[in-house]
Structure formats: structure tokens, C-alpha cells
PDB file of N, CA and C in Angstrom:
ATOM      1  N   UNK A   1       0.818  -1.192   0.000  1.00  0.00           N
ATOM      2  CA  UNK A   1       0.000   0.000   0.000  1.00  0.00           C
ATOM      3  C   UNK A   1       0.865   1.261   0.000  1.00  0.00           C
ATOM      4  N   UNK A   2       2.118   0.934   0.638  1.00  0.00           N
ATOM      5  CA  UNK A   2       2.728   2.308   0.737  1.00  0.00           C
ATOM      6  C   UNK A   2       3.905   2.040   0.221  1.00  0.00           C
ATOM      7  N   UNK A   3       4.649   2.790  -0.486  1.00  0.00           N
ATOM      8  CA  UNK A   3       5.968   2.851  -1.697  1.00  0.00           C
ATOM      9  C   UNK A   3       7.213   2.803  -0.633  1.00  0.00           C
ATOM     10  N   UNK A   4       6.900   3.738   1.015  1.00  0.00           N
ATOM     11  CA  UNK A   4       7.931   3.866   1.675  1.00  0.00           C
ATOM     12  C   UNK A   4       7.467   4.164   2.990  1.00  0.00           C
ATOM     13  N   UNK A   5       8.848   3.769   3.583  1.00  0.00           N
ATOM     14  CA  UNK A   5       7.965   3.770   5.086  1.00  0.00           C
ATOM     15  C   UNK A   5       7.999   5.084   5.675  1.00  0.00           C
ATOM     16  N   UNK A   6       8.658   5.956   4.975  1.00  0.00           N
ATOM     17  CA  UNK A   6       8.139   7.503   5.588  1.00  0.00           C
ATOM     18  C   UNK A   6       6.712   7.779   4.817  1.00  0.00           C
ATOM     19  N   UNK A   7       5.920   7.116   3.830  1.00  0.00           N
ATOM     20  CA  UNK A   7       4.789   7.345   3.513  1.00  0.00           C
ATOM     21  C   UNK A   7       3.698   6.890   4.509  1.00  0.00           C
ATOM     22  N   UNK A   8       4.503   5.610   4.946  1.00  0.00           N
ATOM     23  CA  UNK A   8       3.364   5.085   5.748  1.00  0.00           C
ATOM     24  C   UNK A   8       3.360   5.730   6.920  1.00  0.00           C
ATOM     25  N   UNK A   9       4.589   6.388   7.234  1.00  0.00           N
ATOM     26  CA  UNK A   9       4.950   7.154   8.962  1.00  0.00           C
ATOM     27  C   UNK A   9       3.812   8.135   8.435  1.00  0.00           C
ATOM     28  N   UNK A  10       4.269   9.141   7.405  1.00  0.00           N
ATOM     29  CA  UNK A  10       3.203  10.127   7.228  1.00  0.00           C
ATOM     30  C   UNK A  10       1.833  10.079   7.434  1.00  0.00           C
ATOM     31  N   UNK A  11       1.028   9.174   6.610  1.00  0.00           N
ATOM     32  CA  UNK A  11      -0.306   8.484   6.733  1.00  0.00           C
ATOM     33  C   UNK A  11      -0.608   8.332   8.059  1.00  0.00           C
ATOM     34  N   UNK A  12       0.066   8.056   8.852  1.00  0.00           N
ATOM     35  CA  UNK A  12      -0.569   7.544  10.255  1.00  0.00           C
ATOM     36  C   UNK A  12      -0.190   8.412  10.946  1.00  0.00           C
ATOM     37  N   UNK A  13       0.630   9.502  10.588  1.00  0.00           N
ATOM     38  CA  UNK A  13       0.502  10.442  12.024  1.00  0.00           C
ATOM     39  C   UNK A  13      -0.810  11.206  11.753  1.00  0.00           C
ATOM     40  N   UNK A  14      -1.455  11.374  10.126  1.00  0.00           N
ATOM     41  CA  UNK A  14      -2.245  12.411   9.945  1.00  0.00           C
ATOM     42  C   UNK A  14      -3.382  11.745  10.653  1.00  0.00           C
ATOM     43  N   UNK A  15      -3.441  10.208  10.422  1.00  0.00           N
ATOM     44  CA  UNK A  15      -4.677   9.563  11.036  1.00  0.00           C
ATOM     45  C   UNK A  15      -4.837   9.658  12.195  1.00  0.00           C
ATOM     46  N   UNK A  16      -3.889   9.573  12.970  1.00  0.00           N
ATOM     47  CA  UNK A  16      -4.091   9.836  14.505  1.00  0.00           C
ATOM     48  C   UNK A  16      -4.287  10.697  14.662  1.00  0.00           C
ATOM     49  N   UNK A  17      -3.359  12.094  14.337  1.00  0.00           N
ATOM     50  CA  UNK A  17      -3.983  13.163  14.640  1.00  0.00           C
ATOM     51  C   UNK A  17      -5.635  13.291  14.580  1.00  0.00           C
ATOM     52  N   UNK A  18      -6.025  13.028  13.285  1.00  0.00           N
ATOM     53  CA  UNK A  18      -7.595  13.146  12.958  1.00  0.00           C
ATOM     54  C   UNK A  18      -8.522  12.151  13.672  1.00  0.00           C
ATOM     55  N   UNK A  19      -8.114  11.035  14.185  1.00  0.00           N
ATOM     56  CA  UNK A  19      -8.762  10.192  15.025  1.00  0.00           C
ATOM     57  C   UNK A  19      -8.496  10.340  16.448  1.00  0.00           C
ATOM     58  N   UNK A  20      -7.798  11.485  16.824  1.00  0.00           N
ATOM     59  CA  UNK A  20      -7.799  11.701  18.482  1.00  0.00           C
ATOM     60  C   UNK A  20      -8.622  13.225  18.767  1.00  0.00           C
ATOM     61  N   UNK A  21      -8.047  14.027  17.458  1.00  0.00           N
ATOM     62  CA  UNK A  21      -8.414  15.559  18.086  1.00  0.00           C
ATOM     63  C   UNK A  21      -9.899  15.613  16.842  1.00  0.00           C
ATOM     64  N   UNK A  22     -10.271  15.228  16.072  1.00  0.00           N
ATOM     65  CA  UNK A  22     -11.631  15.593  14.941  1.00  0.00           C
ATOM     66  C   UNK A  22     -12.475  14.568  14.559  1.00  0.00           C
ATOM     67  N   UNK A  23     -11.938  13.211  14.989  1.00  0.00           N
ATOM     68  CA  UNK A  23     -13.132  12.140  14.973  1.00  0.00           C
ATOM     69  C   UNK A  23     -14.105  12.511  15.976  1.00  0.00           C
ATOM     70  N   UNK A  24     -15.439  12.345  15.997  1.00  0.00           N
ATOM     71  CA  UNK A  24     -16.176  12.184  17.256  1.00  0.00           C
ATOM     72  C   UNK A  24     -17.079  11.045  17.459  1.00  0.00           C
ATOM     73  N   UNK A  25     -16.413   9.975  18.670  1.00  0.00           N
ATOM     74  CA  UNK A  25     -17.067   8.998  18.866  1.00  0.00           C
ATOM     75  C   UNK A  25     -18.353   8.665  19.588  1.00  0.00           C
ATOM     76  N   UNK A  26     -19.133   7.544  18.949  1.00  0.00           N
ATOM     77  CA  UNK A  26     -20.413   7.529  19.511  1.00  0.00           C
ATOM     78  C   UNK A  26     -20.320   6.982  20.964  1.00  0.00           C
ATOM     79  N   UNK A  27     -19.240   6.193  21.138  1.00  0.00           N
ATOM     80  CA  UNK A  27     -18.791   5.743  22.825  1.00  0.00           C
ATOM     81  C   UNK A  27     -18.813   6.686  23.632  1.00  0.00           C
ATOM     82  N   UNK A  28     -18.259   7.514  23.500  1.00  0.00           N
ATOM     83  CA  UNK A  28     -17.883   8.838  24.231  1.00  0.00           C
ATOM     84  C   UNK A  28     -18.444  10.008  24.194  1.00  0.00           C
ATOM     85  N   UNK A  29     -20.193   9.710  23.615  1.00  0.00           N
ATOM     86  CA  UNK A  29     -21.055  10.999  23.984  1.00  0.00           C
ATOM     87  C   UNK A  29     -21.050  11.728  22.468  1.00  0.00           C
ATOM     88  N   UNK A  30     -19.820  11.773  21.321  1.00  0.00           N
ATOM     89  CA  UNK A  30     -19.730  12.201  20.292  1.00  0.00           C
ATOM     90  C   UNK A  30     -18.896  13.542  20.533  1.00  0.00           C
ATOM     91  N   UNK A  31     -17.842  13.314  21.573  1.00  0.00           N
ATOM     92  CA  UNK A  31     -16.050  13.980  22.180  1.00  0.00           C
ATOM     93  C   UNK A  31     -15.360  13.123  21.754  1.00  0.00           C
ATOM     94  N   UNK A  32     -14.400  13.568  21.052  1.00  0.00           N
ATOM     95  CA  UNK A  32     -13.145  13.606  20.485  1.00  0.00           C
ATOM     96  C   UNK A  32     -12.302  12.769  21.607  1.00  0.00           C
ATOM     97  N   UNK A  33     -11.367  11.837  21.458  1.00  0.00           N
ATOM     98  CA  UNK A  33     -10.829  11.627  22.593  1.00  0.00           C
ATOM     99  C   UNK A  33      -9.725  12.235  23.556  1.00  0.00           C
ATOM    100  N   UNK A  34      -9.389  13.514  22.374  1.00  0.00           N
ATOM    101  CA  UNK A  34      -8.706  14.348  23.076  1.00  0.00           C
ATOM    102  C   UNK A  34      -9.153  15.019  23.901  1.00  0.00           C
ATOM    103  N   UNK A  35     -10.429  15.227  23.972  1.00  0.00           N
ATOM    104  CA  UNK A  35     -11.559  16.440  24.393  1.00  0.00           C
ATOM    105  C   UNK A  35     -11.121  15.350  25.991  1.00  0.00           C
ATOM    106  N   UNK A  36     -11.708  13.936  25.669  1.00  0.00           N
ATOM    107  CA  UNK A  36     -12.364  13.456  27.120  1.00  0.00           C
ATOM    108  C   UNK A  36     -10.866  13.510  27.774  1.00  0.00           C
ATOM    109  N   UNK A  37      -9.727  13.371  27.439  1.00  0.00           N
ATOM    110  CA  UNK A  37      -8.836  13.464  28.153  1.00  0.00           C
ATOM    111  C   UNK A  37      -8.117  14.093  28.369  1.00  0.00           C
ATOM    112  N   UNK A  38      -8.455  15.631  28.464  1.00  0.00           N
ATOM    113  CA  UNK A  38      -7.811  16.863  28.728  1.00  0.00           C
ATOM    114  C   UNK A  38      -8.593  17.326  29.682  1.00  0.00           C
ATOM    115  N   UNK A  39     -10.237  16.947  29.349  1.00  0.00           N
ATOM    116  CA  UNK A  39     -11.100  17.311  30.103  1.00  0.00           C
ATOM    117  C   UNK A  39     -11.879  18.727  29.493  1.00  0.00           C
ATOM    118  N   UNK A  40     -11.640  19.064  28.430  1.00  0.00           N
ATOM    119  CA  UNK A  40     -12.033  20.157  27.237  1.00  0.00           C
ATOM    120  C   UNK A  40     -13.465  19.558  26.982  1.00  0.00           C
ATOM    121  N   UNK A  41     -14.167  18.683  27.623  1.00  0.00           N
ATOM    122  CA  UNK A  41     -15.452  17.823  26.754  1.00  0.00           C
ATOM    123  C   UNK A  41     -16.545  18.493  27.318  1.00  0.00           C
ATOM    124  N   UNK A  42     -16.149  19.646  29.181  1.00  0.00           N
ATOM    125  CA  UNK A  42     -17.125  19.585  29.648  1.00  0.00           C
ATOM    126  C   UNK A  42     -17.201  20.815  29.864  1.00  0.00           C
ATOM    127  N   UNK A  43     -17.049  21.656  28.935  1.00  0.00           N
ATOM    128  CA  UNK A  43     -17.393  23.213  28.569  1.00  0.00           C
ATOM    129  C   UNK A  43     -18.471  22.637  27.463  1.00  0.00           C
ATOM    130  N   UNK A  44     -18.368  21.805  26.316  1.00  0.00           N
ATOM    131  CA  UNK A  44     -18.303  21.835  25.159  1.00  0.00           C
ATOM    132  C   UNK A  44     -19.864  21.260  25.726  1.00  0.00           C
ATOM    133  N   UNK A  45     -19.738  19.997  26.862  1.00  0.00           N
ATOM    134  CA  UNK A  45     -21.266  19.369  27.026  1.00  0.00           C
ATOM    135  C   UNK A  45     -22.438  20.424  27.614  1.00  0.00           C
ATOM    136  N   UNK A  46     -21.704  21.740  28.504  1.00  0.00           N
ATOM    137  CA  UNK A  46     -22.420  22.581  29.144  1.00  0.00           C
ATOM    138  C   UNK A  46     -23.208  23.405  28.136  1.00  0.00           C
ATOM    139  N   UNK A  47     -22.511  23.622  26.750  1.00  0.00           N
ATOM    140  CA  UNK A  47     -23.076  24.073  25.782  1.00  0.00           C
ATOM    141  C   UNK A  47     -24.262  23.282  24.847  1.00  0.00           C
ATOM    142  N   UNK A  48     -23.780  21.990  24.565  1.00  0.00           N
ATOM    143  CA  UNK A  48     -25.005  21.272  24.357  1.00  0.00           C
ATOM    144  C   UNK A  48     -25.700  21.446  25.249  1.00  0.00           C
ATOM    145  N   UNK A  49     -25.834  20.762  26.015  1.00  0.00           N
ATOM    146  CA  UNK A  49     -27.156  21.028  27.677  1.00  0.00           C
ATOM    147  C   UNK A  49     -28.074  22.397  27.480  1.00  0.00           C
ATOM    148  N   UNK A  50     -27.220  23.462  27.275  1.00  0.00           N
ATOM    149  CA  UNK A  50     -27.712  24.321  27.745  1.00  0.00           C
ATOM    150  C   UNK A  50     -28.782  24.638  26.531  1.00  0.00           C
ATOM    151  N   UNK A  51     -28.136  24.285  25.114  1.00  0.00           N
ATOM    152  CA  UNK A  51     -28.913  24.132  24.177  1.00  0.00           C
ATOM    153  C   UNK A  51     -29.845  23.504  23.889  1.00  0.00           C
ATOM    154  N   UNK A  52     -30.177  22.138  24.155  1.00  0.00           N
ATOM    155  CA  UNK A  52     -30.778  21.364  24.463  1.00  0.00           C
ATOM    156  C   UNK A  52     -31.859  21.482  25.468  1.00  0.00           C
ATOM    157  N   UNK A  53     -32.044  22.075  26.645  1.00  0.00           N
ATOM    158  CA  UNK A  53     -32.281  22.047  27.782  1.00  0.00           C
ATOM    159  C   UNK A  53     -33.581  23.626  26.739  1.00  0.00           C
ATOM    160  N   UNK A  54     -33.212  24.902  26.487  1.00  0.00           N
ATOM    161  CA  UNK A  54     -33.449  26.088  25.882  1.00  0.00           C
ATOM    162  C   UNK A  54     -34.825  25.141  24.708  1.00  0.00           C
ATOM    163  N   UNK A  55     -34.198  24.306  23.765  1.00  0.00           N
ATOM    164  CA  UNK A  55     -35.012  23.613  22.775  1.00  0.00           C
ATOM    165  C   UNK A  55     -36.511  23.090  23.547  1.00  0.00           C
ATOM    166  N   UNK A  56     -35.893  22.455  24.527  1.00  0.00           N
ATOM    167  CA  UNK A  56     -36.667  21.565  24.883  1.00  0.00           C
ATOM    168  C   UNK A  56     -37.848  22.725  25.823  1.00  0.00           C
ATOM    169  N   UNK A  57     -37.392  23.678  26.343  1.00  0.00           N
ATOM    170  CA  UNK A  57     -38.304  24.497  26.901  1.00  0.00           C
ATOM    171  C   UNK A  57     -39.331  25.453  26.025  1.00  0.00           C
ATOM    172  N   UNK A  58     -39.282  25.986  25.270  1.00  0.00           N
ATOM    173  CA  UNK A  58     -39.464  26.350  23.331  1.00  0.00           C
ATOM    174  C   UNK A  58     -40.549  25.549  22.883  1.00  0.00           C
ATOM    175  N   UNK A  59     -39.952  24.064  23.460  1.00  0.00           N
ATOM    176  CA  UNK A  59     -41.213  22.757  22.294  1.00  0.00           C
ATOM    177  C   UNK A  59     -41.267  21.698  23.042  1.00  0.00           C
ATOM    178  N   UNK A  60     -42.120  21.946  24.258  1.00  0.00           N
ATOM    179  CA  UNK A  60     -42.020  20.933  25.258  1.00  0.00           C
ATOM    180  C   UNK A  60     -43.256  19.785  24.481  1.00  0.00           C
ATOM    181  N   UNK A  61     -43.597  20.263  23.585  1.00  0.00           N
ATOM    182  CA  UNK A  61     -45.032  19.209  22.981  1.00  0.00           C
ATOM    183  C   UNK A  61     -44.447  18.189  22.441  1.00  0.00           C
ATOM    184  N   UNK A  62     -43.152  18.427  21.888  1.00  0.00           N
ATOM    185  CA  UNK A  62     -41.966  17.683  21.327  1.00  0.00           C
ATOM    186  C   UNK A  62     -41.463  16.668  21.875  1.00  0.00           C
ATOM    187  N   UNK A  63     -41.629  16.395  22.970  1.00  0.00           N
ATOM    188  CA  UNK A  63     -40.792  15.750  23.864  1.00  0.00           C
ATOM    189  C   UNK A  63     -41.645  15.379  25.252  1.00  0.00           C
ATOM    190  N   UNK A  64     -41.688  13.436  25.299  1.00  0.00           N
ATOM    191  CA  UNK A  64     -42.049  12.637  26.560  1.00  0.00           C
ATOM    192  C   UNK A  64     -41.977  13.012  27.884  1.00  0.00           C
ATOM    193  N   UNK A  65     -40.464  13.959  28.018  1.00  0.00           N
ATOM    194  CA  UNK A  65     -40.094  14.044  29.183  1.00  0.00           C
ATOM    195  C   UNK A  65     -38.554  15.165  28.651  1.00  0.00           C
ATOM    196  N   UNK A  66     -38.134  15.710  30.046  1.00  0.00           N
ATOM    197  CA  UNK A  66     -37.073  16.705  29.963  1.00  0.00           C
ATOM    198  C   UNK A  66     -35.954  15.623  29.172  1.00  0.00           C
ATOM    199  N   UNK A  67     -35.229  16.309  27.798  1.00  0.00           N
ATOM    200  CA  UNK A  67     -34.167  15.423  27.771  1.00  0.00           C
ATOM    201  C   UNK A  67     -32.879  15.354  28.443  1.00  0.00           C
ATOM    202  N   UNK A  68     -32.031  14.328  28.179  1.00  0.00           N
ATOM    203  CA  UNK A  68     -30.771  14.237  28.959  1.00  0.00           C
ATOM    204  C   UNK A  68     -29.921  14.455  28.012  1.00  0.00           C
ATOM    205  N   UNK A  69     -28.878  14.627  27.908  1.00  0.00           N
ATOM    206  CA  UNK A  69     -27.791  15.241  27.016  1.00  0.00           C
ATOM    207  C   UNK A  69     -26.283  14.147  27.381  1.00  0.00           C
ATOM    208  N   UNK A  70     -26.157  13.675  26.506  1.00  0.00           N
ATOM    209  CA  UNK A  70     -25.422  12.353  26.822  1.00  0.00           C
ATOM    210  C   UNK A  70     -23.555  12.966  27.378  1.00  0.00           C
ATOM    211  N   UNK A  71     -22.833  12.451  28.469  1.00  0.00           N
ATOM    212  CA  UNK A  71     -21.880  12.438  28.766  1.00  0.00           C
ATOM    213  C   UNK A  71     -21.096  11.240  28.765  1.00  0.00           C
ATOM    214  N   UNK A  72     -19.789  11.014  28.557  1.00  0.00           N
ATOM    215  CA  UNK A  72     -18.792  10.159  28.474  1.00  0.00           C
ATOM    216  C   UNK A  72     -18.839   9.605  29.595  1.00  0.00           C
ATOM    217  N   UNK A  73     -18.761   8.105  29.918  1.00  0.00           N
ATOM    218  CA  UNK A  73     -18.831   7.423  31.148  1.00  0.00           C
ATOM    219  C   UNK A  73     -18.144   7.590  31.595  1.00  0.00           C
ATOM    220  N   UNK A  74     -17.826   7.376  33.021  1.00  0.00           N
ATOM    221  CA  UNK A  74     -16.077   7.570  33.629  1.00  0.00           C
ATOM    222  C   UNK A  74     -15.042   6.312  33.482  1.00  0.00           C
ATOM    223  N   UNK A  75     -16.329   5.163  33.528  1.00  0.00           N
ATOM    224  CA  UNK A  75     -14.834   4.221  32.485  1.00  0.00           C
ATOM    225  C   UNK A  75     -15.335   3.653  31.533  1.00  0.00           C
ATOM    226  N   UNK A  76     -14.419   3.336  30.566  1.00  0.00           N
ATOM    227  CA  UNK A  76     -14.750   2.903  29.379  1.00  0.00           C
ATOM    228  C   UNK A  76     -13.344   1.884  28.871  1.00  0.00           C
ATOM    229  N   UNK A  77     -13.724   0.896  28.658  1.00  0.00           N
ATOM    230  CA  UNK A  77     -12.577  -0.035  28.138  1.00  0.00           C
ATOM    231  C   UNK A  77     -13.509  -1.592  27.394  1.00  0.00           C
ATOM    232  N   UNK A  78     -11.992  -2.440  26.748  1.00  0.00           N
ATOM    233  CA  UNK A  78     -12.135  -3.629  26.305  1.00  0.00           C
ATOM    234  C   UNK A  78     -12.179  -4.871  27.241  1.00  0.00           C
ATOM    235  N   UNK A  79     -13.271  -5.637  27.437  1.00  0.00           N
ATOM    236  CA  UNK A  79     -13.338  -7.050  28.096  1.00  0.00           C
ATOM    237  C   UNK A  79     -12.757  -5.898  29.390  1.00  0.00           C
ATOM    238  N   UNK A  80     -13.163  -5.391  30.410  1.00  0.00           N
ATOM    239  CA  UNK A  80     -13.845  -4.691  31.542  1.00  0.00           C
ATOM    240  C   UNK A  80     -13.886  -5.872  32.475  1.00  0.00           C
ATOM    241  N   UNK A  81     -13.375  -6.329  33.554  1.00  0.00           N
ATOM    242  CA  UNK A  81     -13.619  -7.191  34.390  1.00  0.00           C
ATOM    243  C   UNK A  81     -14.889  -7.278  35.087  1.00  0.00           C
ATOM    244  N   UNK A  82     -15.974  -7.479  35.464  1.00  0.00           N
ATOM    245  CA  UNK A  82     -17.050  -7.481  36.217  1.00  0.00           C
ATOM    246  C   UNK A  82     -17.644  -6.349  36.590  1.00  0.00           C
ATOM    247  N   UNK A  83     -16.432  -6.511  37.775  1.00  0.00           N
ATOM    248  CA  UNK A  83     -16.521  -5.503  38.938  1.00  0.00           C
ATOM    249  C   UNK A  83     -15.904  -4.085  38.169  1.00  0.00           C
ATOM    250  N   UNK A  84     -15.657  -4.056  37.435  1.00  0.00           N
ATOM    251  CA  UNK A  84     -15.381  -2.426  36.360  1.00  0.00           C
ATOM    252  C   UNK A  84     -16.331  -2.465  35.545  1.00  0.00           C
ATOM    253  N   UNK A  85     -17.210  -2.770  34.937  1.00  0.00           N
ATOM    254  CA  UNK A  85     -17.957  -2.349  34.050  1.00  0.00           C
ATOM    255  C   UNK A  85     -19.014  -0.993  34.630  1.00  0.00           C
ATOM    256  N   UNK A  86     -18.953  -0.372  33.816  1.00  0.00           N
ATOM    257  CA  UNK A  86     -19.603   1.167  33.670  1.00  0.00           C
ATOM    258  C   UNK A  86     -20.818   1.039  33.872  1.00  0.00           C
ATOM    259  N   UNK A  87     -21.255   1.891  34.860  1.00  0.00           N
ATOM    260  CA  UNK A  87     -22.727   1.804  35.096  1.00  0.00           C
ATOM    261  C   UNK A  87     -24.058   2.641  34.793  1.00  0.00           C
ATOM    262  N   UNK A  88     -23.372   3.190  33.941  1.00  0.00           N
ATOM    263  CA  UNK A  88     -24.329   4.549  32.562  1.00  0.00           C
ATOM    264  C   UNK A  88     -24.808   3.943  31.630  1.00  0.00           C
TER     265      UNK A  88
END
């Protein structure tokens, strides 16, 4: 796939870059994973909320019940032992 291995170095730093700081995952609320681990996610969620929260007051006919505005669990991992699995 790649002619050289500084092509392939290239390729994958751009990917990471773009898959840590401009992907947004559905695991993680739809924050960047740079966001959740700088801690930058929870200005950004206060702004959804607050948007959300404004909508929902506007067009309450719209909506069952007040909505919730999704946040990143506090843990999140692969094969999670039992007693760690996330309780959100």
C-alpha cells in the first residue's frame, strides 16, 4: 500500500492526529478523545445542555419528558472485568 515507510509514517501520524483531536465517537457521547482526556469535553457538554435544555423548553409538545444530554462514562474499556464495568 505504501511505496515507503516515511509514507506510511506520514499516513498515520495524519490519522491519529484526525482520530484523536476531529473524529467524534459515539462511545464517548460524540467527544473527540482528546476532548475526554484533557477534560475540554465539559465546557463543550455545558453548551449542548444548555442548548438542548433552551429547545426543549421552546417545544415541550416535542418531547415525553425533559431530555438528557449524553456524557462520556467515567470508564470505558475492552473485556472490563465485572466488577469495572460502567454503570451509565
Amino acid at each position: 500500500m505504501f511505496d515507503t515507510l516515511e509514507a506510511a509514517h506520514d499516513y498515520l501520524t495524519g490519522y491519529v492526529h484526525w482520530y484523536n483531536h476531529e473524529h467524534r465517537h459515539s462511545g464517548i457521547a460524540l467527544f473527540s478523545p482528546a476532548q475526554v482526556g484533557d477534560g475540554s469535553w465539559e465546557q463543550t457538554w455545558k453548551t449542548r445542555d444548555q442548548a438542548l435544555q433552551n429547545y426543549y423548553l421552546r417545544h415541550r409538545e416535542r418531547f415525553h419528558e425533559r431530555p438528557r444530554t449524553p456524557a462520556p462514562a467515567d470508564l470505558v474499556g475492552i473485556n472490563l472485568p465485572k466488577e469495572k464495568q460502567p454503570t451509565n
